[in-house]
N, C-alpha and C. Protein backbone atom coordinates (compact mmCIF):
# COMPACT_ATOMS: atom_id res chain seq x y z
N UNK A 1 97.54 9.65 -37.75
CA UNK A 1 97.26 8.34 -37.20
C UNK A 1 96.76 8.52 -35.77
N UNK A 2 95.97 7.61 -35.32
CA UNK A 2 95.11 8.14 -33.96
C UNK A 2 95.45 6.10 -33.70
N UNK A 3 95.75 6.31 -32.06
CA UNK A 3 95.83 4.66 -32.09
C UNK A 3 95.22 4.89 -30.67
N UNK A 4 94.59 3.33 -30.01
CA UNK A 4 94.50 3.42 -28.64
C UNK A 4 94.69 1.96 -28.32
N UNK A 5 95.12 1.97 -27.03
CA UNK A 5 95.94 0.64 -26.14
C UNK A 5 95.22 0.39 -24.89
N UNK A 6 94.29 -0.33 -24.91
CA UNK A 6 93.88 -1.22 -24.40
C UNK A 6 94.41 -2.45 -23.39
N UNK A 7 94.32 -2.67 -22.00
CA UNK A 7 94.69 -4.01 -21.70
C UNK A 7 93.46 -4.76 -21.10
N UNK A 8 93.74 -6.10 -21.86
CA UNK A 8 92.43 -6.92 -21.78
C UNK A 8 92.82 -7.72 -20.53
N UNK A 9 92.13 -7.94 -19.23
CA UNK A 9 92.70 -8.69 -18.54
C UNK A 9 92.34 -10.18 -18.76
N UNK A 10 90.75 -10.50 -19.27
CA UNK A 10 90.53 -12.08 -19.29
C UNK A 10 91.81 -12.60 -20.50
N UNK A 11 92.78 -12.93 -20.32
CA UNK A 11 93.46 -13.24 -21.83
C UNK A 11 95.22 -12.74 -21.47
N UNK A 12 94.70 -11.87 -20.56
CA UNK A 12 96.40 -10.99 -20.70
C UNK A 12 96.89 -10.49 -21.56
N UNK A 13 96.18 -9.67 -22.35
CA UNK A 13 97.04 -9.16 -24.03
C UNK A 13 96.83 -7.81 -23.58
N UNK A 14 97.31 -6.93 -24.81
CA UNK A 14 97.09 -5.33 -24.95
C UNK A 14 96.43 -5.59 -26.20
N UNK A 15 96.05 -4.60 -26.83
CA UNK A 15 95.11 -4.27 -27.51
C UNK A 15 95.35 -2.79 -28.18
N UNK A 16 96.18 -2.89 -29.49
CA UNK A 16 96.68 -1.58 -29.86
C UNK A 16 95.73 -1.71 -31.29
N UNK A 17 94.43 -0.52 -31.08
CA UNK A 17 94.21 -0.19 -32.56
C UNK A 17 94.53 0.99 -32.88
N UNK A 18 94.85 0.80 -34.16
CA UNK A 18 95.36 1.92 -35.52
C UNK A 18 93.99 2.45 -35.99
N UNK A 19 94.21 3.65 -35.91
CA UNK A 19 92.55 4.19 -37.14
C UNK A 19 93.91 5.70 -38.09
N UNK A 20 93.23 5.57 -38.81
CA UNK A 20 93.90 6.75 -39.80
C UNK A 20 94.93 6.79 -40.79
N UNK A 21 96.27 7.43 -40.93
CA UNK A 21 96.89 6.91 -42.02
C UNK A 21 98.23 6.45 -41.17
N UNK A 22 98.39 5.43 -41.06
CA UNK A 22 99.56 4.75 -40.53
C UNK A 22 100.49 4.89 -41.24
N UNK A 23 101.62 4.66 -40.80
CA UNK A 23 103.23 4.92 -41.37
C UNK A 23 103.80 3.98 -40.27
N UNK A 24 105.35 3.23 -40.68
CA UNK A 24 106.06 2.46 -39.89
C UNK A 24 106.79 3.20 -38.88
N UNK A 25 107.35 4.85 -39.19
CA UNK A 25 107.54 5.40 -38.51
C UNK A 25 106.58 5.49 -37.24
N UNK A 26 105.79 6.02 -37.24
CA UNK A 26 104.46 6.54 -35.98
C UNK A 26 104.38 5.31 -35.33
N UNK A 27 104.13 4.12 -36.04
CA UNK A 27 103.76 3.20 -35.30
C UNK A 27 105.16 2.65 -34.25
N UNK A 28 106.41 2.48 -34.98
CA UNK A 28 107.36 2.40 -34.07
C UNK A 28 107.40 3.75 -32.76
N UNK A 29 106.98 4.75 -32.45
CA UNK A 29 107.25 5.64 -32.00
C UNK A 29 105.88 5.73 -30.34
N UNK A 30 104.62 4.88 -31.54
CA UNK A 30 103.46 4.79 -30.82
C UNK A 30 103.85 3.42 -29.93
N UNK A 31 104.66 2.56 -30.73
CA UNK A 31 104.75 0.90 -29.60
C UNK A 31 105.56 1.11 -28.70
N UNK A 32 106.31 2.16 -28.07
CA UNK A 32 107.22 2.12 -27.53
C UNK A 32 106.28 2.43 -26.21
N UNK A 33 104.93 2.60 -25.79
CA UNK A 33 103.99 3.14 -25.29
C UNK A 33 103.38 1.28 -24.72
N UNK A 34 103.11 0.83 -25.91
CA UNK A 34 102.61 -0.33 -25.64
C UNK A 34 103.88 -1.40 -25.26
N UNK A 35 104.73 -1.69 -25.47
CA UNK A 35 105.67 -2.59 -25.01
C UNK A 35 106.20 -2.17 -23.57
N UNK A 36 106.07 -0.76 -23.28
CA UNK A 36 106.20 -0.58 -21.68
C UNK A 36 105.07 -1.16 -20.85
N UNK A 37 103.95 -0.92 -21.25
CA UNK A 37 102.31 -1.51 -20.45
C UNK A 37 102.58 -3.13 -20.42
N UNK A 38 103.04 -3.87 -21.60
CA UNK A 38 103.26 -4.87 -21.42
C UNK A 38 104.03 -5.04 -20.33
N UNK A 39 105.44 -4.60 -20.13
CA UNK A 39 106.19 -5.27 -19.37
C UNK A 39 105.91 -4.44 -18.07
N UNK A 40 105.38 -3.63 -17.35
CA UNK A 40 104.78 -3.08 -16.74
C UNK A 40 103.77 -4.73 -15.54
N UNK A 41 102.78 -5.30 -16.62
CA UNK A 41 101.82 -6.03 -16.38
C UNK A 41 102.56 -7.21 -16.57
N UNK A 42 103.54 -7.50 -17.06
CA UNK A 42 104.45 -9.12 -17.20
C UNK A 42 103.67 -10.10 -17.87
N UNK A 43 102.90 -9.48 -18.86
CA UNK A 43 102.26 -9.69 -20.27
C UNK A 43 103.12 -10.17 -21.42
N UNK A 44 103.19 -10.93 -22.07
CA UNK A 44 103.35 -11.14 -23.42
C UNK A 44 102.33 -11.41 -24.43
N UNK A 45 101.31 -11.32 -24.95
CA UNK A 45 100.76 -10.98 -25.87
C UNK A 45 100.01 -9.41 -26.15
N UNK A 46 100.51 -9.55 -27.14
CA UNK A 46 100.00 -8.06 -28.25
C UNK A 46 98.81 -8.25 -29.64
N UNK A 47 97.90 -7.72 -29.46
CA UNK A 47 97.21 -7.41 -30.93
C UNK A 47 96.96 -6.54 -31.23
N UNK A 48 97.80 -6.31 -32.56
CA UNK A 48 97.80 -5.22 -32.77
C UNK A 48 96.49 -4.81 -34.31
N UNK A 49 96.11 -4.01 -34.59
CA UNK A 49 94.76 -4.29 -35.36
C UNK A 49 95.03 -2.82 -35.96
N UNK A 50 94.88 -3.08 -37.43
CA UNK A 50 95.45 -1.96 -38.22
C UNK A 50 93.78 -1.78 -39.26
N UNK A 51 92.99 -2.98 -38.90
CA UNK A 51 92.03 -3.07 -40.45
C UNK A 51 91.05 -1.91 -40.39
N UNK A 52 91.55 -0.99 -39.18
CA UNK A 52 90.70 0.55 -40.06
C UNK A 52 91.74 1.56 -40.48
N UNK A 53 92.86 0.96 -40.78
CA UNK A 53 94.08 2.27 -40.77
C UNK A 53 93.72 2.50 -42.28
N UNK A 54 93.81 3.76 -42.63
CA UNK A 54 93.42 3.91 -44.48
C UNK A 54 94.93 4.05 -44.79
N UNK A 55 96.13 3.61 -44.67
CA UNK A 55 97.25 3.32 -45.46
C UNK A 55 97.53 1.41 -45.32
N UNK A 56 97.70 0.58 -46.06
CA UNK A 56 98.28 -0.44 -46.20
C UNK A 56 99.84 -0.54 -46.26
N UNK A 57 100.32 -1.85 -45.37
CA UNK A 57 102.16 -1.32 -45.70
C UNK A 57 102.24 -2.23 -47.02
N UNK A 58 102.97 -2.20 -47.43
CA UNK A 58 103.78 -2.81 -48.35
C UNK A 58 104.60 -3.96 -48.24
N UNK A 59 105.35 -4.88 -48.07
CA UNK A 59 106.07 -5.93 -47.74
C UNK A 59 107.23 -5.26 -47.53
N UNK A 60 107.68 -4.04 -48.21
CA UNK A 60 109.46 -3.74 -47.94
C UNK A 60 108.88 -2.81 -46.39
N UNK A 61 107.94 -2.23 -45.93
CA UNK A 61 107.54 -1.29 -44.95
C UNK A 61 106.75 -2.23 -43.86
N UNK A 62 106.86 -3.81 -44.20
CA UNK A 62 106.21 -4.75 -42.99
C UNK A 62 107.61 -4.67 -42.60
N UNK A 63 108.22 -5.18 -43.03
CA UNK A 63 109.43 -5.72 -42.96
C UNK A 63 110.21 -4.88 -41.91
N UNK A 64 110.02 -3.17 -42.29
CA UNK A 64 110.61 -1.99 -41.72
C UNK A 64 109.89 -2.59 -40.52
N UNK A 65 109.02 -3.05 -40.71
CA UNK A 65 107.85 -2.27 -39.24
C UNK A 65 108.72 -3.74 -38.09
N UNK A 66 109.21 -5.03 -38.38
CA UNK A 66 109.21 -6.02 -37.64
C UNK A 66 110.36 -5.97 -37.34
N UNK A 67 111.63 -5.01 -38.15
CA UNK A 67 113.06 -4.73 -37.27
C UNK A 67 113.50 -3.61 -37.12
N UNK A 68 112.05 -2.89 -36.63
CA UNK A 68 112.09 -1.47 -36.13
C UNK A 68 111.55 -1.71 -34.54
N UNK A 69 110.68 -2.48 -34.62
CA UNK A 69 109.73 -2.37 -33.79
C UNK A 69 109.69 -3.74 -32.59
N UNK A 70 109.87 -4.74 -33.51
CA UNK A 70 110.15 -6.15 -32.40
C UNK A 70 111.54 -5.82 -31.35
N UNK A 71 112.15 -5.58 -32.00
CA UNK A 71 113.38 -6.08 -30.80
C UNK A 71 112.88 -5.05 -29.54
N UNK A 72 112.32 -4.25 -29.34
CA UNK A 72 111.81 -3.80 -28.44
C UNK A 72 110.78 -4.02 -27.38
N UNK A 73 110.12 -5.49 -28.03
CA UNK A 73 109.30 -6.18 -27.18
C UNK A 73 109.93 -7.29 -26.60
N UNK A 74 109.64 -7.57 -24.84
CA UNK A 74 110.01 -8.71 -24.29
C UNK A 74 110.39 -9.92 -25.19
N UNK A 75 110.91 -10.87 -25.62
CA UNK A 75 111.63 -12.22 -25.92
C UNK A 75 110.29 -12.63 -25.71
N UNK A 76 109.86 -13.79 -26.21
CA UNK A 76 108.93 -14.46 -26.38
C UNK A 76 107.21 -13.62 -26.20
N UNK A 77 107.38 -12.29 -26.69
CA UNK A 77 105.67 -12.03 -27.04
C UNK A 77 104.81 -12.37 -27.94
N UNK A 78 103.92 -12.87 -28.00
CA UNK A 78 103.19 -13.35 -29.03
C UNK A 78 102.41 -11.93 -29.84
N UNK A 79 102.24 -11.77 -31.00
CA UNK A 79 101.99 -10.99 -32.00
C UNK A 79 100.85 -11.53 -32.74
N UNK A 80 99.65 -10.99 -32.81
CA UNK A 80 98.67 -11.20 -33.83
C UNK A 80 98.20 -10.03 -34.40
N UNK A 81 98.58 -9.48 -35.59
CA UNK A 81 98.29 -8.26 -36.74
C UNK A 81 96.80 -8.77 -37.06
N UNK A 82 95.99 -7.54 -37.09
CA UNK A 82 94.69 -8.25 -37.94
C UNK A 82 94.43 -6.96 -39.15
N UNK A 83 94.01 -7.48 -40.29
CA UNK A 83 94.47 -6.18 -41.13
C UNK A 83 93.22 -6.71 -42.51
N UNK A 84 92.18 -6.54 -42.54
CA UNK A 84 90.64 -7.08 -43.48
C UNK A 84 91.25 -6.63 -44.17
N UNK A 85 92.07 -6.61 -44.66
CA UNK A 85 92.55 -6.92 -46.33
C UNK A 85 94.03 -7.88 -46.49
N UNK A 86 94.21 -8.56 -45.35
CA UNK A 86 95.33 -9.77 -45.50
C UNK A 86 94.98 -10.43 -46.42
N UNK A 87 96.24 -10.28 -47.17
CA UNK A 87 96.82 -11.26 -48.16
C UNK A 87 97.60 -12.60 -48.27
N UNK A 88 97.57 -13.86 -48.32
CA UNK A 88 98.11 -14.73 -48.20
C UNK A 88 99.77 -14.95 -48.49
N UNK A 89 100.19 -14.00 -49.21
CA UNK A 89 100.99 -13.78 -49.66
C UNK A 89 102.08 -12.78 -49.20
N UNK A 90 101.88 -11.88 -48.67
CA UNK A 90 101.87 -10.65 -47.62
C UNK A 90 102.28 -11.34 -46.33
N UNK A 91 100.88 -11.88 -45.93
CA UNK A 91 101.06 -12.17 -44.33
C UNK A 91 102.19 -13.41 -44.49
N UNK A 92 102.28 -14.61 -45.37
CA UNK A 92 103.32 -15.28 -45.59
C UNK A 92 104.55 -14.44 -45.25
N UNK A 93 104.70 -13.61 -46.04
CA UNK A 93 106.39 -13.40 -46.09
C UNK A 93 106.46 -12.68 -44.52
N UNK A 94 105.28 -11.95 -44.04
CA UNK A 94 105.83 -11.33 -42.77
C UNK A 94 105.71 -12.06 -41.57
N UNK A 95 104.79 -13.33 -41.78
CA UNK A 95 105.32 -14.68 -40.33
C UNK A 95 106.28 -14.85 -40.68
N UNK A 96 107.05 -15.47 -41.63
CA UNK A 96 108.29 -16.15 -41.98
C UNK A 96 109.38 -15.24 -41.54
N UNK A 97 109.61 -14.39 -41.93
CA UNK A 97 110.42 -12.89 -41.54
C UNK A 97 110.40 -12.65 -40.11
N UNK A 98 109.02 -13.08 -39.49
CA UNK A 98 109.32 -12.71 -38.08
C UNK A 98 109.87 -13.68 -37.19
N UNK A 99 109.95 -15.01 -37.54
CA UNK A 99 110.01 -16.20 -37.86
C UNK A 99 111.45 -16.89 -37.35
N UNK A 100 111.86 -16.42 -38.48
CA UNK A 100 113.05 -16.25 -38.56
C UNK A 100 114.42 -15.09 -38.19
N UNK A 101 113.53 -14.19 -37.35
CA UNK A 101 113.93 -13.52 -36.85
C UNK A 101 113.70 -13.94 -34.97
N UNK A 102 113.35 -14.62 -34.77
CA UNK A 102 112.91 -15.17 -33.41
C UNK A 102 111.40 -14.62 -32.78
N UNK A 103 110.96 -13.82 -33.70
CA UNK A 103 109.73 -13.53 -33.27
C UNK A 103 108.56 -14.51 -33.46
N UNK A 104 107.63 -14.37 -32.67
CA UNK A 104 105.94 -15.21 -32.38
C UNK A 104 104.90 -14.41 -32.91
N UNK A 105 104.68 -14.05 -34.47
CA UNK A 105 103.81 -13.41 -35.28
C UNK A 105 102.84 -14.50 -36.21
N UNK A 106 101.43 -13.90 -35.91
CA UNK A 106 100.24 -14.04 -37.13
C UNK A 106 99.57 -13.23 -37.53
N UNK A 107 99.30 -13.62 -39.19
CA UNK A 107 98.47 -12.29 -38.99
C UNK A 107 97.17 -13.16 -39.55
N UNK A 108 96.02 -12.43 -39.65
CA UNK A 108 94.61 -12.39 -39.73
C UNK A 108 93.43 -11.37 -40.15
N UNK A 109 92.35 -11.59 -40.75
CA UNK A 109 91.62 -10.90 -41.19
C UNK A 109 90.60 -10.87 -40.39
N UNK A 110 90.28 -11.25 -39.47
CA UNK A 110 89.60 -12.28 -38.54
C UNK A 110 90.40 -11.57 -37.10
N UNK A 111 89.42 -10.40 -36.39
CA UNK A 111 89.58 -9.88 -34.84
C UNK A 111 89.54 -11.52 -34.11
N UNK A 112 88.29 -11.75 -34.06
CA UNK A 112 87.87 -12.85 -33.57
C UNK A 112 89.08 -13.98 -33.57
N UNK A 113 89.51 -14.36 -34.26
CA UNK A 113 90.38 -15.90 -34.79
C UNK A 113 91.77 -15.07 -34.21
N UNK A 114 92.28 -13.83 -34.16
CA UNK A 114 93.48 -13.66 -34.07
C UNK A 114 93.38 -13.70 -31.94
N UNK A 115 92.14 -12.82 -31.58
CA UNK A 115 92.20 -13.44 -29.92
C UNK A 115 92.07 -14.36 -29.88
N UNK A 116 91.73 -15.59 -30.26
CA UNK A 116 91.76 -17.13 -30.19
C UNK A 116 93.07 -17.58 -30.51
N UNK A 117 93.82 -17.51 -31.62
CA UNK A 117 95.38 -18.00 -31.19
C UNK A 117 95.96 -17.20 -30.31
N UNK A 118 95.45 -15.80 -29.92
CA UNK A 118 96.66 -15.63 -29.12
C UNK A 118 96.99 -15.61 -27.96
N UNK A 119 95.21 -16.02 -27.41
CA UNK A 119 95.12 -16.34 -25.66
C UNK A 119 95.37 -18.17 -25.82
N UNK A 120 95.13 -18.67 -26.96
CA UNK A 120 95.42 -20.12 -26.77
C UNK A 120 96.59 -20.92 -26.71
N UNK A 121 96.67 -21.82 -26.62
CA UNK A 121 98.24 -22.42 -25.97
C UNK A 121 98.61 -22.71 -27.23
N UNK A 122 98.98 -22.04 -28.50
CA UNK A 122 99.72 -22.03 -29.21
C UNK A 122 99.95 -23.10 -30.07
N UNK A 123 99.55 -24.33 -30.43
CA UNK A 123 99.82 -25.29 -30.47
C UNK A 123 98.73 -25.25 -32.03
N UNK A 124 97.76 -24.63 -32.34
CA UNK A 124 96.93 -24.20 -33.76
C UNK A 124 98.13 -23.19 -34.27
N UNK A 125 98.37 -23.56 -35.31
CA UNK A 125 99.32 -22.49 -36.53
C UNK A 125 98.36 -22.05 -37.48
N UNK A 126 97.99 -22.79 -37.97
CA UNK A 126 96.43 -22.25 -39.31
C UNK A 126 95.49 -21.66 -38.54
């Protein structure tokens, strides 16, 4: 897995892409990199962008990935996954999950649409 982290200043986000074969492991190991830059910069938003990684997770290995990996980000960061092969069904269960876990997650197929909710005042859910 090869990732790089980015901070965007018009917007205030980071910018973590995935290229290669991702695992929930690496990636928890790689965010611990990006959730310091965040709080470093007193940032809360993250996008994180997996849609060139050649492994897909699974729903039991999203799941790994959002209570491996969230509680380690500041309380109220906003989260937008973008992943060109989101599934409606998929990304369902892993907003809800994050959701309900107190986390601020979307995901998207759509680079474009996921920096638009996540520099915007929050208030668009679809």
């Amino acid at each position: 897995m090869h990732y790089t982290i980015r901070y965007v200043e018009p917007g205030e986000y980071a910018l973590f892409e995935i290229t290669g074969v991702a695992s929930p492991d690496k990636i928890k190991e790689d965010s611990a990199i990006l959730t310091e830059g965040l709080a470093a910069r007193g940032w809360k938003r993250a996008l994180v962008d997996y849609s060139e990684a050649t492994t897909r997770f699974s729903i039991s290995q999203s799941f790994a990935y959002i209570e491996t990996c969230f509680p380690d980000f500041p309380r109220g960061t906003r989260h937008a996954l973008v992943d060109r092969q989101a599934v409606s069904e998929d990304t369902d269960f892993i907003e809800i999950a994050a959701r309900n876990r107190g986390y601020i997650l979307k995901c998207f197929a759509d680079r474009d649409a996921a920096v638009k909710w996540l520099i915007g005042d929050g208030k668009e859910t679809d």
